[in-house]
Protein backbone atom coordinates (compact mmCIF):
# COMPACT_ATOMS: atom_id res chain seq x y z
CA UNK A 1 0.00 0.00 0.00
CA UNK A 2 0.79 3.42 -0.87
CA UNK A 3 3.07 5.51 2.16
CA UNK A 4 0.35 7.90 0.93
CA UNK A 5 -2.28 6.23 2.94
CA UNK A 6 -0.41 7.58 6.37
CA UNK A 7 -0.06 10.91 5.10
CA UNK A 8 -3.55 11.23 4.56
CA UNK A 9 -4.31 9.81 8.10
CA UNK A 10 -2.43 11.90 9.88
CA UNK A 11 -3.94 14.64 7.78
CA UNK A 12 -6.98 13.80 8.78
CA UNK A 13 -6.42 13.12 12.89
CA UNK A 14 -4.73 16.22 13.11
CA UNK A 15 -7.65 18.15 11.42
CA UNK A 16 -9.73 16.40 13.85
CA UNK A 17 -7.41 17.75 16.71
CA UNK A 18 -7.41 21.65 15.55
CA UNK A 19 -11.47 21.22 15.27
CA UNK A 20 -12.07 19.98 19.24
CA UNK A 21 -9.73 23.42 19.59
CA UNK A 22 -12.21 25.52 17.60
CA UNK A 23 -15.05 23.76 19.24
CA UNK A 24 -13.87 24.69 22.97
CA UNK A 25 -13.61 28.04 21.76
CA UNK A 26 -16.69 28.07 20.48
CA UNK A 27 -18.60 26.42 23.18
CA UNK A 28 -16.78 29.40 25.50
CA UNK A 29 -18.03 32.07 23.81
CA UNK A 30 -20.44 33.22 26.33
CA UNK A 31 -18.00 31.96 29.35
CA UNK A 32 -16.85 35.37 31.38
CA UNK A 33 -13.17 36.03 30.70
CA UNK A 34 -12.68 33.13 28.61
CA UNK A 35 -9.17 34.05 26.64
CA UNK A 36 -9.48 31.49 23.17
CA UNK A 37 -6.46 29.19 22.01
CA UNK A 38 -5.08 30.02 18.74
CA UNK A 39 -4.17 26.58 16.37
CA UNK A 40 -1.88 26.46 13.72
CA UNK A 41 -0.80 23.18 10.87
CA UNK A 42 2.70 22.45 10.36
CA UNK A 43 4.25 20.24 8.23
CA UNK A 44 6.52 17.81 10.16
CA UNK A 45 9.63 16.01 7.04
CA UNK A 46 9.79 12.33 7.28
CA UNK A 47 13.04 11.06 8.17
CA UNK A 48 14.72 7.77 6.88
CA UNK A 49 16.08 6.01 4.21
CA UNK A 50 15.75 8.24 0.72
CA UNK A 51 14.84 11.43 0.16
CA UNK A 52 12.60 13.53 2.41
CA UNK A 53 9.97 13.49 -0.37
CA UNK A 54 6.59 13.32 2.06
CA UNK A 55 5.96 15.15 4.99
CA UNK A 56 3.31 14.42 7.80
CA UNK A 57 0.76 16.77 9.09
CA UNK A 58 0.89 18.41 13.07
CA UNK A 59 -1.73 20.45 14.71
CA UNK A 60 -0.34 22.71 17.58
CA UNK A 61 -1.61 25.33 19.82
CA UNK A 62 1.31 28.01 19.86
CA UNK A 63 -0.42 30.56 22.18
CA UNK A 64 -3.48 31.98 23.80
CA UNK A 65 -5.50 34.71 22.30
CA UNK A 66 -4.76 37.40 25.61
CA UNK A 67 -7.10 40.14 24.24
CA UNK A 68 -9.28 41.71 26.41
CA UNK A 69 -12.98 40.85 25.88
CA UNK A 70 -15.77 43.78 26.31
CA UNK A 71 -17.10 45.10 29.66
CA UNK A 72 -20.78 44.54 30.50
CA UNK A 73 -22.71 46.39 33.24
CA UNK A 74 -24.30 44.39 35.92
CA UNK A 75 -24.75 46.35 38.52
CA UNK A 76 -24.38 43.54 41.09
CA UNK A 77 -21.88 44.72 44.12
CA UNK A 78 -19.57 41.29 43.58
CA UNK A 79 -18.95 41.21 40.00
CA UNK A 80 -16.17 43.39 38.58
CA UNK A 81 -13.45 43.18 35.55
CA UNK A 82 -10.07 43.89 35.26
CA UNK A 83 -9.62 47.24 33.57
CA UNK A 84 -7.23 46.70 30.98
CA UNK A 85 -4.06 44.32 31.48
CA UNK A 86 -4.24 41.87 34.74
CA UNK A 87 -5.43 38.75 36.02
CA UNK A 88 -7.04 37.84 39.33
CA UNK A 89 -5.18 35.52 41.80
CA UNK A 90 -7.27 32.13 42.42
CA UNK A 91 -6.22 28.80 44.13
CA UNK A 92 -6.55 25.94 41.30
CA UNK A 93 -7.87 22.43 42.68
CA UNK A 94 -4.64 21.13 42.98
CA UNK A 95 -3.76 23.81 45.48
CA UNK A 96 -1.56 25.74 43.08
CA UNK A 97 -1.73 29.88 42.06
CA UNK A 98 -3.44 30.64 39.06
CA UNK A 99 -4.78 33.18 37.07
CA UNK A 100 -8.10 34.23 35.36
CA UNK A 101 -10.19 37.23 34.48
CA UNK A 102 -13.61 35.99 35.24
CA UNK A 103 -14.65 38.25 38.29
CA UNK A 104 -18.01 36.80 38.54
CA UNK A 105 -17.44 36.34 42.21
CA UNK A 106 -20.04 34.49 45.17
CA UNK A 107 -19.93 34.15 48.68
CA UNK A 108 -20.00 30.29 50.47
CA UNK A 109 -21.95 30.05 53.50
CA UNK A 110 -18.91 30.47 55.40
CA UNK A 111 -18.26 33.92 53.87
CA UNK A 112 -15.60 32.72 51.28
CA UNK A 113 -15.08 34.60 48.51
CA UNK A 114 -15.24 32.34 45.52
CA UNK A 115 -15.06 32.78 42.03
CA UNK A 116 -18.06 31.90 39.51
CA UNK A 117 -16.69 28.25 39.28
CA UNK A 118 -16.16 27.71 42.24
CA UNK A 119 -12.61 28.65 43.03
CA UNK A 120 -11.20 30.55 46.25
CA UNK A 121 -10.21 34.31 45.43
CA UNK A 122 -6.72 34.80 46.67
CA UNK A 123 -5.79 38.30 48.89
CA UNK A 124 -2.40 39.59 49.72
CA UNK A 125 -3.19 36.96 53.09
CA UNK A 126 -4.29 34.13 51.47
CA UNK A 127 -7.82 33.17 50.97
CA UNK A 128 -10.19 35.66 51.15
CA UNK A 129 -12.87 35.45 53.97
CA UNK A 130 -15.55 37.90 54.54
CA UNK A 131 -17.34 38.72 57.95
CA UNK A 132 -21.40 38.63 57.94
CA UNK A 133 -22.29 41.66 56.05
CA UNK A 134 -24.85 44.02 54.90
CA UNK A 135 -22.97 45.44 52.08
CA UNK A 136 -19.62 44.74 50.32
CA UNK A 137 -17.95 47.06 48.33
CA UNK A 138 -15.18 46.13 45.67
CA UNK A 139 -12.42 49.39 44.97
CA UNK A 140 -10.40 50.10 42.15
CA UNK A 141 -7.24 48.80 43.71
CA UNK A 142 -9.03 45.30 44.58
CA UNK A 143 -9.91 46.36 48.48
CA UNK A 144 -12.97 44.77 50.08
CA UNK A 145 -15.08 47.32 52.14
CA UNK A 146 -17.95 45.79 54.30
CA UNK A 147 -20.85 47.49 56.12
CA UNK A 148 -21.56 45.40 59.01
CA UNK A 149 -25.57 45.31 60.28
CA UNK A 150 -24.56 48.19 62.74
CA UNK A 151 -23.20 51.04 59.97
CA UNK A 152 -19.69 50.43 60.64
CA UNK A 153 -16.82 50.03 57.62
CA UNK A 154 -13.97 48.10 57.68
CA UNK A 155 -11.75 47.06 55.07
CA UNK A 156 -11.44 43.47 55.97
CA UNK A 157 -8.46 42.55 52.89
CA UNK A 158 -7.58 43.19 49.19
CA UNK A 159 -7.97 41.14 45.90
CA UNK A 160 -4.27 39.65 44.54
CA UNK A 161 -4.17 41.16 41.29
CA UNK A 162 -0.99 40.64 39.34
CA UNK A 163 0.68 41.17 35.46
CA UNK A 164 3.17 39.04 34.59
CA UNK A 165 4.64 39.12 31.12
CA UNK A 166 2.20 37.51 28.51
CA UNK A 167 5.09 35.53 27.54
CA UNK A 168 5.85 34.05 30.76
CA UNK A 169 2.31 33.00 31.11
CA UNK A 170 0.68 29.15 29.37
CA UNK A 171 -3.39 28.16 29.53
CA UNK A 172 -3.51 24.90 31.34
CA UNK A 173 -5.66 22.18 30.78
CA UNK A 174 -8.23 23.52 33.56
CA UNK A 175 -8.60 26.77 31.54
CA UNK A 176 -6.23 28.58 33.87
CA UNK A 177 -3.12 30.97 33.38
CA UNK A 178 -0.31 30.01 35.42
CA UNK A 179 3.58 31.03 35.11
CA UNK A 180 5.56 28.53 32.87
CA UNK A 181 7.94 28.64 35.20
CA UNK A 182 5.53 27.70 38.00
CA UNK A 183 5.44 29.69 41.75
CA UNK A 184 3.59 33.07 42.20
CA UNK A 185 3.58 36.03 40.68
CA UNK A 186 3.99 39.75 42.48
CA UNK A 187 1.28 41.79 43.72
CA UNK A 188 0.64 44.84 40.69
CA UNK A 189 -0.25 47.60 42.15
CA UNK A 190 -0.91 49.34 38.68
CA UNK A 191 -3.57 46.62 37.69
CA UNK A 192 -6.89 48.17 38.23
CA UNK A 193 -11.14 47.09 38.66
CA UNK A 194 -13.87 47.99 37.46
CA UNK A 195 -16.72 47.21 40.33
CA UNK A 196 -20.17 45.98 38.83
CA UNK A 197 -18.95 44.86 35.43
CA UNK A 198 -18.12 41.65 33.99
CA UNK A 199 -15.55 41.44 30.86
CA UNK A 200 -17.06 39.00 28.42
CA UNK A 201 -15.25 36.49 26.28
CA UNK A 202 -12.83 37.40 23.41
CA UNK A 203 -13.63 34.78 21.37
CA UNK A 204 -15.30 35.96 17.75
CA UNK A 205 -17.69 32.95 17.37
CA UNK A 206 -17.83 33.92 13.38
CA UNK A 207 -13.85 33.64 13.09
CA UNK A 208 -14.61 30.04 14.81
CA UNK A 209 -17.42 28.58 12.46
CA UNK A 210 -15.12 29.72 9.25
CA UNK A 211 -12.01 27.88 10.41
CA UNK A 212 -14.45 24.89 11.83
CA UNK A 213 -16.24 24.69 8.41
CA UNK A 214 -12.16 24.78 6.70
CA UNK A 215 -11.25 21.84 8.72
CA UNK A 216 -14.36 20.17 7.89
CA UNK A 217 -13.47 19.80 4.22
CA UNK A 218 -9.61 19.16 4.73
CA UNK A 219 -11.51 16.09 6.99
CA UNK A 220 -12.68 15.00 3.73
CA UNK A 221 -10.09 15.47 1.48
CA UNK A 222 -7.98 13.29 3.29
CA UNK A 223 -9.96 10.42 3.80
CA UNK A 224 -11.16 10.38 -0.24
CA UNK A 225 -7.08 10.89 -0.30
CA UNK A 226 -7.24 6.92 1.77
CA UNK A 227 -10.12 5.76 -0.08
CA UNK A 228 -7.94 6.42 -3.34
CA UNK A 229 -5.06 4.78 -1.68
CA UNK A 230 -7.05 1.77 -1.36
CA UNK A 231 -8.60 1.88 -4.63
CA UNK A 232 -4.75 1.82 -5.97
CA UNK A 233 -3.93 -1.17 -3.63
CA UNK A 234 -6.65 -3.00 -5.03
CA UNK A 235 -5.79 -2.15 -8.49
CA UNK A 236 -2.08 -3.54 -8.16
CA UNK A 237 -3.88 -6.63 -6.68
CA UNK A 238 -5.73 -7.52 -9.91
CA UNK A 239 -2.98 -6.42 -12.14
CA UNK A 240 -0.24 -8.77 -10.55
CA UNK A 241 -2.89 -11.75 -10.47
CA UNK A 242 -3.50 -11.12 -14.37
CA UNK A 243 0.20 -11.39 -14.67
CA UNK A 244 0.09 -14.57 -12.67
């Protein structure tokens, strides 16, 4: 059979690989702060005896699409949005620091602050806990200001909010930012909030279909490509038994 027939495959697989990428971005396109992957194709030469006459087919994701998405008005006292460049501070589920820009925050029954899914908001102490309150109030600078039952205000912490170099930064698997070199980054004290907003996802769903509907038919061109390799296979068959 034609070496063909494994070009076309792995044409096809990866094509199948860069679409589940469009897809997640796609399905994220309402998700609050959702930052999209980017996907590229490279050829990858075949190495061995001969010439390097074929090459296989690699999908990769080479970055993450950092844009800010557009701030919406809530109104609601624990939702706010980085303004401009920054991240939040969260604790991941496997106890690490990590990064995001969803500030659709809640409180736990125990006063916790967490984020929308679920994740504990990280201060300059640590977790962030919150006393019973009537009111919270969410600054600029990331302070939390409650207003107990009796009128009085006390700042009880601040938000971590930090800007590390894009380029020191990788999505994981979870859908979080974290250093590539692992550890913490510094508090910012340039990185700023915007109280009752919520920054919406940069994703341009259009952008997605196009490139989803592209893969699609590169899908199909490379499995006619096998179905033509095995059409050839089967026509060497019958020639070499008419021979015989």
């Amino acid at each position: 059979m034609d070496k063909f027939m494994y070009l076309s495959m792995t044409g096809a697989k990866e094509a199948m690989l860069a679409q589940a990428s469009h897809a997640n971005n796609l399905a994220n396109a309402r998700t609050t702060g959702f930052k999209s992957d980017l996907a590229q194709a490279r050829a990858m030469p075949v190495f061995g005896e001969g010439h390097q006459s074929r090459v296989y087919a690699m999908t990769e994701r080479p970055a993450t699409d950092l844009t800010s998405g557009v701030l919406n008005h809530t109104g609601r006292d624990l939702d706010v949005a980085v303004r401009g460049e920054g991240w939040f501070a969260v604790q991941a589920p496997d106890g690490t620091e990590a990064y995001t820009r969803a500030g659709e925050l809640q409180l736990s029954s125990t006063g916790q602050v967490l984020t929308g899914s679920g994740l504990p908001l990280l201060g300059e102490g640590g977790q962030i806990a919150l006393p019973p309150a009537a009111k919270v109030d969410i600054g600029q600078d990331g302070s939390i200001t409650v207003l107990d039952e009796t009128g009085g205000l006390a700042v009880v912490d601040r938000i971590k909010l930090v800007n590390p170099p894009a380029a020191d930064m990788v999505k994981g698997e979870d859908g979080l930012m974290r250093l590539r070199t692992g550890g913490a980054a510094p508090l910012d004290p340039v990185v700023e909030l915007e109280s009752g907003y919520l920054e919406t996802s940069n994703v341009n769903a259009v952008n997605e279909l196009v490139s989803m509907l592209d893969l699609a038919r590169r899908f199909e061109m490379n499995i006619k490509m096998m179905q033509k390799a095995e059409e050839n296979s089967d026509a060497s068959a019958r020639i070499l038994q008419n021979l015989g």
